[in-house]
Protein backbone atom coordinates (compact mmCIF):
# COMPACT_ATOMS: atom_id res chain seq x y z
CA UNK A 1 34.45 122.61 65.86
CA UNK A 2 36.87 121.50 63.02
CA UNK A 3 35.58 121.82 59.40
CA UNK A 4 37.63 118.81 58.42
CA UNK A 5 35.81 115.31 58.98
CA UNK A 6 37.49 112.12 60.14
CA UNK A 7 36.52 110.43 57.34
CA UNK A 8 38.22 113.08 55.20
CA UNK A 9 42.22 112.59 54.06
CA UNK A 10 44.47 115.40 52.35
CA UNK A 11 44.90 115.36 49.05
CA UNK A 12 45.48 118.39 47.09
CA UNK A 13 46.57 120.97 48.31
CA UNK A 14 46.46 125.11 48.13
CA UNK A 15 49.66 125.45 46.87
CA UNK A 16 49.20 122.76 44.53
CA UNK A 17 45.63 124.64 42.95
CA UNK A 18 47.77 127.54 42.96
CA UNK A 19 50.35 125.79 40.48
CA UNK A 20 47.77 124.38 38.33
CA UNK A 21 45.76 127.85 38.13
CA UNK A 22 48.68 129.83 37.57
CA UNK A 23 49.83 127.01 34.62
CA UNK A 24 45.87 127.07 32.88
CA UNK A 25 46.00 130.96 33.55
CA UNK A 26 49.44 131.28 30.84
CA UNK A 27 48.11 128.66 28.65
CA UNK A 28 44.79 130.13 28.12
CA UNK A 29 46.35 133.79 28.08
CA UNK A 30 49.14 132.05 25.36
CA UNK A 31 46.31 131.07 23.12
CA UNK A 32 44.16 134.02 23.33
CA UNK A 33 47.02 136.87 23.01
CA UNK A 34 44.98 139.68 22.10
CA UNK A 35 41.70 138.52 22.29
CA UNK A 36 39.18 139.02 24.33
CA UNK A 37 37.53 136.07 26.56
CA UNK A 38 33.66 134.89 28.16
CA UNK A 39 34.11 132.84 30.63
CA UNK A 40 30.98 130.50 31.82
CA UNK A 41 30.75 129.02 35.35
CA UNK A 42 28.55 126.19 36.32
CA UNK A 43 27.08 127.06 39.68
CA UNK A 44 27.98 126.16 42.24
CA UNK A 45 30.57 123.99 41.77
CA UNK A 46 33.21 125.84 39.66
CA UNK A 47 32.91 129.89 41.70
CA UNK A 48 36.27 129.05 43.36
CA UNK A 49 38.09 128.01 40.63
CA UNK A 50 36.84 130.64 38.50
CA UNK A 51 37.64 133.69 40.45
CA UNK A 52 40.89 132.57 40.87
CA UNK A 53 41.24 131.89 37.46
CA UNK A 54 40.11 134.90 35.80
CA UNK A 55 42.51 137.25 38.54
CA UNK A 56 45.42 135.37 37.33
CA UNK A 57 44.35 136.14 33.31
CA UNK A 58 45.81 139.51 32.09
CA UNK A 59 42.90 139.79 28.69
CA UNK A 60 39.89 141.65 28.57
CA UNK A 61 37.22 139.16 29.94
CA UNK A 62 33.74 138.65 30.81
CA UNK A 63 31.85 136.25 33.24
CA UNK A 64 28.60 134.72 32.85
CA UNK A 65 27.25 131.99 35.41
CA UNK A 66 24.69 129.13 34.14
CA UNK A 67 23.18 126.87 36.60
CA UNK A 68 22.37 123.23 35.48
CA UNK A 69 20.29 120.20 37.18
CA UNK A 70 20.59 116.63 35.91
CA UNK A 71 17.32 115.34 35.99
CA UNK A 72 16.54 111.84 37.16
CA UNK A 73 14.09 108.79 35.94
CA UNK A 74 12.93 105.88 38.42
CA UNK A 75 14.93 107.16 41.39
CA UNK A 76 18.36 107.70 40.18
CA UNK A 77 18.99 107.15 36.62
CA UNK A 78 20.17 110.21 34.78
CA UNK A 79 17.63 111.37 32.22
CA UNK A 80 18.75 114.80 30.89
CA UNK A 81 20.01 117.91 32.20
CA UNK A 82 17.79 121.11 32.31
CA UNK A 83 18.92 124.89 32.94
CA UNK A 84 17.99 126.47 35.84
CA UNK A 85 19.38 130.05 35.14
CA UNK A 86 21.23 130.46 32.27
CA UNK A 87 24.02 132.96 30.81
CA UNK A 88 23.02 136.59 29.79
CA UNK A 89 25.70 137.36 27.67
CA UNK A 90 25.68 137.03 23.52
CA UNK A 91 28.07 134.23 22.90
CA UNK A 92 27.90 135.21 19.06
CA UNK A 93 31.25 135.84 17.45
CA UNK A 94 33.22 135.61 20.83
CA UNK A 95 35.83 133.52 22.14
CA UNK A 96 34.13 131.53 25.25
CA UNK A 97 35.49 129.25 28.03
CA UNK A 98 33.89 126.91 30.13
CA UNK A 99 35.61 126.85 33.46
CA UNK A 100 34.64 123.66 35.48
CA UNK A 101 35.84 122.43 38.87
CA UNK A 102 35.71 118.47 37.85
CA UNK A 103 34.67 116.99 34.95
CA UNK A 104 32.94 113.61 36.10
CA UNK A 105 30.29 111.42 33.33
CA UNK A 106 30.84 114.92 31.00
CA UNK A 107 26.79 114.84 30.72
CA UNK A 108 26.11 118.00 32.30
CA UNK A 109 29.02 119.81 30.32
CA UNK A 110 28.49 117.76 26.72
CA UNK A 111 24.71 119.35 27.31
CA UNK A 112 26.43 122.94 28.32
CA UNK A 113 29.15 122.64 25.53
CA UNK A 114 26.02 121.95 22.43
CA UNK A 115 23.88 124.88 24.00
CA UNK A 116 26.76 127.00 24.01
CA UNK A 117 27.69 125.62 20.55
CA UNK A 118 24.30 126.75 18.97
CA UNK A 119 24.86 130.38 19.67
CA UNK A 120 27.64 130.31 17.53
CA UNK A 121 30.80 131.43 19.61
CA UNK A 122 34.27 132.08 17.22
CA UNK A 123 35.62 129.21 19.90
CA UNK A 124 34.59 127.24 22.92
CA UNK A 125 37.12 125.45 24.89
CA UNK A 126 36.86 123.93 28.50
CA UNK A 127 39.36 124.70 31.42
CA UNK A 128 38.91 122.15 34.52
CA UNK A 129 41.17 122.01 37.45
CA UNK A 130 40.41 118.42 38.13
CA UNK A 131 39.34 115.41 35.38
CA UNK A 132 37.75 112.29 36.39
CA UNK A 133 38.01 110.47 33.09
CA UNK A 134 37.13 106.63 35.17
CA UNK A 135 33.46 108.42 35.28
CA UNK A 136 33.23 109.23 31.60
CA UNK A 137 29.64 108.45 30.11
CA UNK A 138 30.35 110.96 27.29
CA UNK A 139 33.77 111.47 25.72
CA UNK A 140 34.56 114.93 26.87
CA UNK A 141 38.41 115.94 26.82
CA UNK A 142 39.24 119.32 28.55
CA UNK A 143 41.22 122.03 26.60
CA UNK A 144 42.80 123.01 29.51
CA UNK A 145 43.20 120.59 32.86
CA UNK A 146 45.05 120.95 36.53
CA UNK A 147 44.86 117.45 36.93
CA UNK A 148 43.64 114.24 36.61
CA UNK A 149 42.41 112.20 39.36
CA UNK A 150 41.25 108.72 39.94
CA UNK A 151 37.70 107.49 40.50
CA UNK A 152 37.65 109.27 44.33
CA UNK A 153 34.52 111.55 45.81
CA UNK A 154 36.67 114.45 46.69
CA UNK A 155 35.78 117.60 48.70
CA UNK A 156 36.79 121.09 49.16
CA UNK A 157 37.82 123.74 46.55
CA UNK A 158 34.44 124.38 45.60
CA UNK A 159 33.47 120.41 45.44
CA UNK A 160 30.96 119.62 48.10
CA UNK A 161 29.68 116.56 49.97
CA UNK A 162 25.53 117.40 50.46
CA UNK A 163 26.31 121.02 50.21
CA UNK A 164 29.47 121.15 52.54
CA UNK A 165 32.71 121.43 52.50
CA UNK A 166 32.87 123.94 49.44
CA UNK A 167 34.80 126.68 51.57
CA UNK A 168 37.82 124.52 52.16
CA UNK A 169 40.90 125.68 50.77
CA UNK A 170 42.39 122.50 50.01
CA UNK A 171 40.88 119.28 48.07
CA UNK A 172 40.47 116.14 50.19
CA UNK A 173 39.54 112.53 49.96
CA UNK A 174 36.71 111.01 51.20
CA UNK A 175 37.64 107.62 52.94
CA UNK A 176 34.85 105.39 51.80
């Protein structure tokens, strides 16, 4: 049984993450020379692009995971976004990066990016390997960005389509 659907087409990819990784990986290690980093993942979304990220970044560093759900009014419409398990690490005083796999409407990560902001990190930036900006509902610009893409449903790397197709190595395309 083949993982890959027909409805799926190629469209980024290992090699290509690799590039982009290894390129965030010197910028971020450029900027923070010295320092010492938290890094916050998203579940489940962002656990590929993280651990590939932090293995490429030569600083002292910490990880913390937060898990988010957008929560809906009359059926679909976005209403908010609440935490289901959030980071356990002091933020206070430190230097903290969110590392996201796609940055889509920017709701769930303006809501991530204010909580964060109230605990009073020295700096919060945002790494993402792919940007979406057609699907921007709140202006959120990434500090730190592999690529961006146009208004697609893509798969793989992490990204899933009703829970699958996370485990693929490379990005692809849904057809329709």
């Amino acid at each position: 049984m083949s993982l890959i659907r027909n409805d799926m087409l190629p469209f980024i990819t290992k090699a290509e993450i690799d590039e982009m990784i290894d390129r965030i990986a010197r910028e971020i290690e450029s900027d923070y020379f010295g320092e010492q980093l938290i890094f916050v993942c998203p579940l489940k979304g962002s656990f590929l692009f993280l651990s590939d990220l932090v293995r490429r970044i030569r600083l002292p560093l910490q990880v913390d995971f937060v898990q988010l759900s957008n929560v809906k009014k009359d059926g679909d419409r976005p209403a908010g976004v609440s935490i289901t398990k959030d980071i356990e690490i002091n933020v206070a005083d430190k230097h903290v990066i969110v590392v996201e796999e796609i940055i889509d409407a920017g709701r769930s990560l303006s809501f991530l990016k204010n909580r964060l902001l109230s605990a009073g990190p020295a700096s919060l930036k945002v790494a993402s390997l792919l940007d979406k900006p057609a699907r921007r509902v709140i202006n959120i610009i990434p500090d730190y960005l592999g690529r961006t893409i146009e208004d697609r449903f893509v798969v793989g790397y992490g990204m899933d389509d009703d829970g699958l197709g996370r485990n693929y190595s490379d990005i692809y395309l849904l057809k329709n």
